[in-house]
Protein backbone atom coordinates (compact mmCIF):
# COMPACT_ATOMS: atom_id res chain seq x y z
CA UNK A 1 64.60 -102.50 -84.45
CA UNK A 2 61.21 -102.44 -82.41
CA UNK A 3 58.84 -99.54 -83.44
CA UNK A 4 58.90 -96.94 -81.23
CA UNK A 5 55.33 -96.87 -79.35
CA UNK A 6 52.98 -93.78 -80.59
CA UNK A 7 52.21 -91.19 -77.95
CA UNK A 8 48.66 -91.44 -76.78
CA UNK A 9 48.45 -87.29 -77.66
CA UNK A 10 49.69 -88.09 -81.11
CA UNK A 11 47.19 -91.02 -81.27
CA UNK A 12 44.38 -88.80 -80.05
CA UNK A 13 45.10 -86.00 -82.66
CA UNK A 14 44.94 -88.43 -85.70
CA UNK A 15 41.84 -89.76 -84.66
CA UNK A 16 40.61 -86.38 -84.41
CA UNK A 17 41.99 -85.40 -87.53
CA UNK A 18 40.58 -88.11 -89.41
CA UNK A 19 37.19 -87.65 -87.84
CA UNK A 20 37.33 -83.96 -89.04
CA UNK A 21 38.49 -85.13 -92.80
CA UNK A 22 35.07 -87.91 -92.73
CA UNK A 23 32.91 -85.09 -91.42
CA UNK A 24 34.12 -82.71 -94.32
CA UNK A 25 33.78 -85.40 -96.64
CA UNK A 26 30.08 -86.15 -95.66
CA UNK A 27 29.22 -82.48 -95.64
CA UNK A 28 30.78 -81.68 -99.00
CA UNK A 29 28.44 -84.91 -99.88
CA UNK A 30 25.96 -83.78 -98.85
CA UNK A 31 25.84 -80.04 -99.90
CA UNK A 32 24.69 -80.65 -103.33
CA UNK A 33 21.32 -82.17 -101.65
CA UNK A 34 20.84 -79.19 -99.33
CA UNK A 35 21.33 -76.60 -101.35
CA UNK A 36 18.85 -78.77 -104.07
CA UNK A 37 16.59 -79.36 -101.61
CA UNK A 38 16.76 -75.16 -100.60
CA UNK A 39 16.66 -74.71 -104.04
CA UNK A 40 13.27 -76.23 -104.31
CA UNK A 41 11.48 -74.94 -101.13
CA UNK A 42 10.54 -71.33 -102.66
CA UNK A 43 8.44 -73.13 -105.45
CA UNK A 44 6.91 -75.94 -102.97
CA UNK A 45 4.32 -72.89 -101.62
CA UNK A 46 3.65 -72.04 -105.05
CA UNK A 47 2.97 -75.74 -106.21
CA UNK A 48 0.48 -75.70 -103.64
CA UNK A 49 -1.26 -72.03 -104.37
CA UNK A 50 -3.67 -72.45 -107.64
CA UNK A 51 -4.71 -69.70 -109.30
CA UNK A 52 -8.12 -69.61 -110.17
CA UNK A 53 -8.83 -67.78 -114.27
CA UNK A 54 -11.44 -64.93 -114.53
CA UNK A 55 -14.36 -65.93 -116.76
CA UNK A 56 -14.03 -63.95 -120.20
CA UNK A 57 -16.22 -61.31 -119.48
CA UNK A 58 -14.46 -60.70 -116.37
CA UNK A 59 -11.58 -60.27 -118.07
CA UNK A 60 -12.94 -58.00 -120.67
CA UNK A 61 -14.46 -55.89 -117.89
CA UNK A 62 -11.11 -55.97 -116.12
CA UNK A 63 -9.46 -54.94 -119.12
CA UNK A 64 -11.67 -52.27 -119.94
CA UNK A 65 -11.46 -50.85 -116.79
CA UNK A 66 -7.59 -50.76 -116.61
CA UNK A 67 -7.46 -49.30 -120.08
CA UNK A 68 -9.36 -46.21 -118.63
CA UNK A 69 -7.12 -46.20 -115.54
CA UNK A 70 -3.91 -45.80 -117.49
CA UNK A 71 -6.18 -42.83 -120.11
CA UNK A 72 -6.76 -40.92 -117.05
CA UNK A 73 -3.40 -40.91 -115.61
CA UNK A 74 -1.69 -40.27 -118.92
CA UNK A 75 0.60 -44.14 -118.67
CA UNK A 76 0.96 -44.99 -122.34
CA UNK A 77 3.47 -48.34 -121.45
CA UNK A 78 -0.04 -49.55 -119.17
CA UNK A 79 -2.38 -48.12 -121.83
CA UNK A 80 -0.50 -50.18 -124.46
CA UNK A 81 -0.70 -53.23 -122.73
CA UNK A 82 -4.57 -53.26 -123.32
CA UNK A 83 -4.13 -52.62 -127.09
CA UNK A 84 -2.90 -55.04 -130.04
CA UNK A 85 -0.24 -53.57 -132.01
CA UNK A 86 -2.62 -53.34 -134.95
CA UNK A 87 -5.99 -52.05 -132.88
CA UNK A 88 -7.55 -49.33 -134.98
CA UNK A 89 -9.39 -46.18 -133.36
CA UNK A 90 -12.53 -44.62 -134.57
CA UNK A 91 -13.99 -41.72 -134.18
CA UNK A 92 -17.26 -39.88 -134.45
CA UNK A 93 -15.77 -37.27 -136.89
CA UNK A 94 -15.97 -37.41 -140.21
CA UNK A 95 -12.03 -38.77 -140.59
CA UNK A 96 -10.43 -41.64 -141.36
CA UNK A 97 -9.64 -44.47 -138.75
CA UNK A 98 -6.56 -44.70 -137.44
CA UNK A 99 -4.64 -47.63 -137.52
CA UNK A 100 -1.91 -49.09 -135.35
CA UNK A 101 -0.89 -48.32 -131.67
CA UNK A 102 2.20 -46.76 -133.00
CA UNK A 103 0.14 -44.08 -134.74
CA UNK A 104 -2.66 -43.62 -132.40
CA UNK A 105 -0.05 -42.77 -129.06
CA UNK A 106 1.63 -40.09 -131.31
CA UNK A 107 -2.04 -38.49 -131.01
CA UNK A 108 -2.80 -39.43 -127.49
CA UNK A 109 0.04 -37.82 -125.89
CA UNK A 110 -0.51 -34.33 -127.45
CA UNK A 111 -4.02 -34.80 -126.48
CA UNK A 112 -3.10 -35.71 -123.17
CA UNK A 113 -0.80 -33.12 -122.46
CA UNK A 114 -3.30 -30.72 -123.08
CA UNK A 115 -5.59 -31.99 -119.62
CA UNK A 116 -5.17 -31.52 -115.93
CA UNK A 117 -7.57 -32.66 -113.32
CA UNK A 118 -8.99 -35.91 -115.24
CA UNK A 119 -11.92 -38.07 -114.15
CA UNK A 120 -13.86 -40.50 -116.13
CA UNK A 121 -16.74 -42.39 -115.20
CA UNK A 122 -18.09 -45.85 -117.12
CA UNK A 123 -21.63 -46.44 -116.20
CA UNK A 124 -24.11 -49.10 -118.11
CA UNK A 125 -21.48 -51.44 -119.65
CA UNK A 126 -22.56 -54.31 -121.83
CA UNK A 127 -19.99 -57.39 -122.67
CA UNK A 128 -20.70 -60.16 -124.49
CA UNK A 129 -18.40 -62.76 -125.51
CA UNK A 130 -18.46 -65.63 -128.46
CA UNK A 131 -14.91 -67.77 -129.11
CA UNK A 132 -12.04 -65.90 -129.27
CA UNK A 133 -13.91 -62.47 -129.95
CA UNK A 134 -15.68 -59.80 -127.47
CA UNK A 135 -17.30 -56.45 -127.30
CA UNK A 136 -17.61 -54.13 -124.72
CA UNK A 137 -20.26 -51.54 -125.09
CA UNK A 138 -20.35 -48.71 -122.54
CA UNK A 139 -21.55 -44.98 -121.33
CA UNK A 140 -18.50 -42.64 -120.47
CA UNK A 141 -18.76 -38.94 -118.37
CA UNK A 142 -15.70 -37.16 -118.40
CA UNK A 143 -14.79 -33.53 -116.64
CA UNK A 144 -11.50 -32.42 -116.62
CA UNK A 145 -9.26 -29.23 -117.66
CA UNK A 146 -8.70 -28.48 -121.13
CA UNK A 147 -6.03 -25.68 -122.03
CA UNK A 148 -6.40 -24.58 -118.49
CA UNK A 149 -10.59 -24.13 -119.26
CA UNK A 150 -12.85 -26.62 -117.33
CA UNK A 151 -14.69 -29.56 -119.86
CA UNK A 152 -17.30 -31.77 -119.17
CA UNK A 153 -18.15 -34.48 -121.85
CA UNK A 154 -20.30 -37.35 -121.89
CA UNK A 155 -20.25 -40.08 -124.68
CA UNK A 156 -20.59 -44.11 -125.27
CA UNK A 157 -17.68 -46.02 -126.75
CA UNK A 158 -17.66 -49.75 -128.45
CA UNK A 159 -14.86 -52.04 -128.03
CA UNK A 160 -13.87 -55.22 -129.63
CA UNK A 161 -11.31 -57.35 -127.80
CA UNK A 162 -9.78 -60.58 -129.18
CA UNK A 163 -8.11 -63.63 -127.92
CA UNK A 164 -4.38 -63.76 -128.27
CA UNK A 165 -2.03 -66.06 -126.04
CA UNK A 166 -5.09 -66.37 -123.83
CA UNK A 167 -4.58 -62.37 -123.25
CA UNK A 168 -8.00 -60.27 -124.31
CA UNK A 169 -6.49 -57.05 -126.37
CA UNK A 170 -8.24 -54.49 -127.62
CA UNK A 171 -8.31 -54.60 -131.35
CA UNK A 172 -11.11 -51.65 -131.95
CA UNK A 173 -11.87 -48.87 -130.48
CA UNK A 174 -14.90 -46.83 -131.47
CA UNK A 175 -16.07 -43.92 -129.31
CA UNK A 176 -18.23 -40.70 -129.70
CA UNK A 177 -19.24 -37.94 -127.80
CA UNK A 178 -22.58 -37.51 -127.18
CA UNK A 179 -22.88 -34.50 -125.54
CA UNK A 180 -20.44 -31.75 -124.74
CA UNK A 181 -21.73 -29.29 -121.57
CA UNK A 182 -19.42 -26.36 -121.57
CA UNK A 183 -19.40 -24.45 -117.85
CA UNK A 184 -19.60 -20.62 -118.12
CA UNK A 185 -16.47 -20.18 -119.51
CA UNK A 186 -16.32 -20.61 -123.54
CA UNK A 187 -13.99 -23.63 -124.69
CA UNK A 188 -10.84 -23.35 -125.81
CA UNK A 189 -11.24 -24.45 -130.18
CA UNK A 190 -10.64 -28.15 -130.93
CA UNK A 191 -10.67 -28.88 -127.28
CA UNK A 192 -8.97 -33.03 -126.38
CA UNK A 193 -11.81 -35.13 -126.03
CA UNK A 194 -11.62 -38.18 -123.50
CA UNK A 195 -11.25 -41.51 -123.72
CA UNK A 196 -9.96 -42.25 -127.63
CA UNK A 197 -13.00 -39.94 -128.32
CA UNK A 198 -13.68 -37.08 -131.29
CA UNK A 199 -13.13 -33.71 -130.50
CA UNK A 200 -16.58 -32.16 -129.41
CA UNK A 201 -18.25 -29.94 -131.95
CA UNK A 202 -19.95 -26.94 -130.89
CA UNK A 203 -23.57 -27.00 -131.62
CA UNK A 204 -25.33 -25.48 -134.75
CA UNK A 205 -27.10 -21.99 -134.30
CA UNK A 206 -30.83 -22.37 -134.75
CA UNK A 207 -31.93 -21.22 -138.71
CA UNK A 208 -33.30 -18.07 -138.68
């Protein structure tokens, strides 16, 4: 029997058919490349974008001045970030040091709470930097509220930064106040002192 001949419709929709199934096949083919080559685009701009490191003491001095951004503002997750877990914190009082982060925020945030209205200014800082250890020695002048009384406060503090994971952290903190200047009003007792500081001591009577 002589095969019936294939309507030129039915010929027309096969060819179409099999053009769609090869254009599906080269697309699924090719999606893995697209969407790898997508994939990779984002990080092209950033292979091309170098990032150019602060000199140590620029980095201490950045760090220094960050760790007194996050003191005035009362941010303890910021403040920690410029502190080693084992930093220890000195005082001009006659007291023992105290050691560890964990310790020393226990103390900061009930001193903290205590101010309203903080500013703190560093003036004549001094870094200076040798391997994988730094100091930072500077002039603080602090006014603020203290148990709803106004407090000014001037003193100098000392810090030593180290190296770790190419990150300078604060691993000592030594500050004293070097003057307290109370307004007109009379200040509160044991009044918060700024900046990791002593608690200012009122000033002896003259003998008589």
């Amino acid at each position: 029997m002589a095969a019936k001949p294939v309507p030129a419709v039915t010929r027309s929709l096969r060819a179409l058919l099999t053009v769609g199934i090869c254009v599906a096949i080269l697309l699924s083919a090719a999606s893995p490349a697209v969407a790898q080559k997508k994939k990779k685009n984002p990080d092209a701009p950033a292979a091309t974008h170098t990032t150019i490191p602060m000199p140590d003491e620029q980095q201490i001095d950045y760090n220094t001045s960050e760790m007194l951004g996050a003191w005035q503002v009362g941010d303890a997750d910021r403040l920690h970030k410029t502190y080693a877990d084992d930093a220890v914190f000195v005082s001009g009082l006659w007291a023992p040091p105290v050691f560890g982060w964990s310790n020393f925020l226990s103390s900061y945030q009930l001193q903290r709470a205590r101010m309203q209205q903080v500013r703190l200014d560093r003036v004549n800082t001094y870094i200076k930097v040798s391997g994988t250890v730094g100091w930072a020695c500077y002039q603080w002048d602090f006014r603020g509220t203290v148990d709803g009384q106004p407090m000014t406060a001037r003193g100098q503090t000392t810090l030593v930064f180290e190296k770790r994971n190419d990150h300078w952290l604060i691993v000592h903190n030594h500050t004293s106040v070097a003057q307290a200047a109370p307004p007109t009003t009379a200040l509160p007792q044991s009044p918060a002192v700024p900046a990791n500081a002593p608690q200012p001591q009122a000033s002896k009577p003259p003998n008589s």
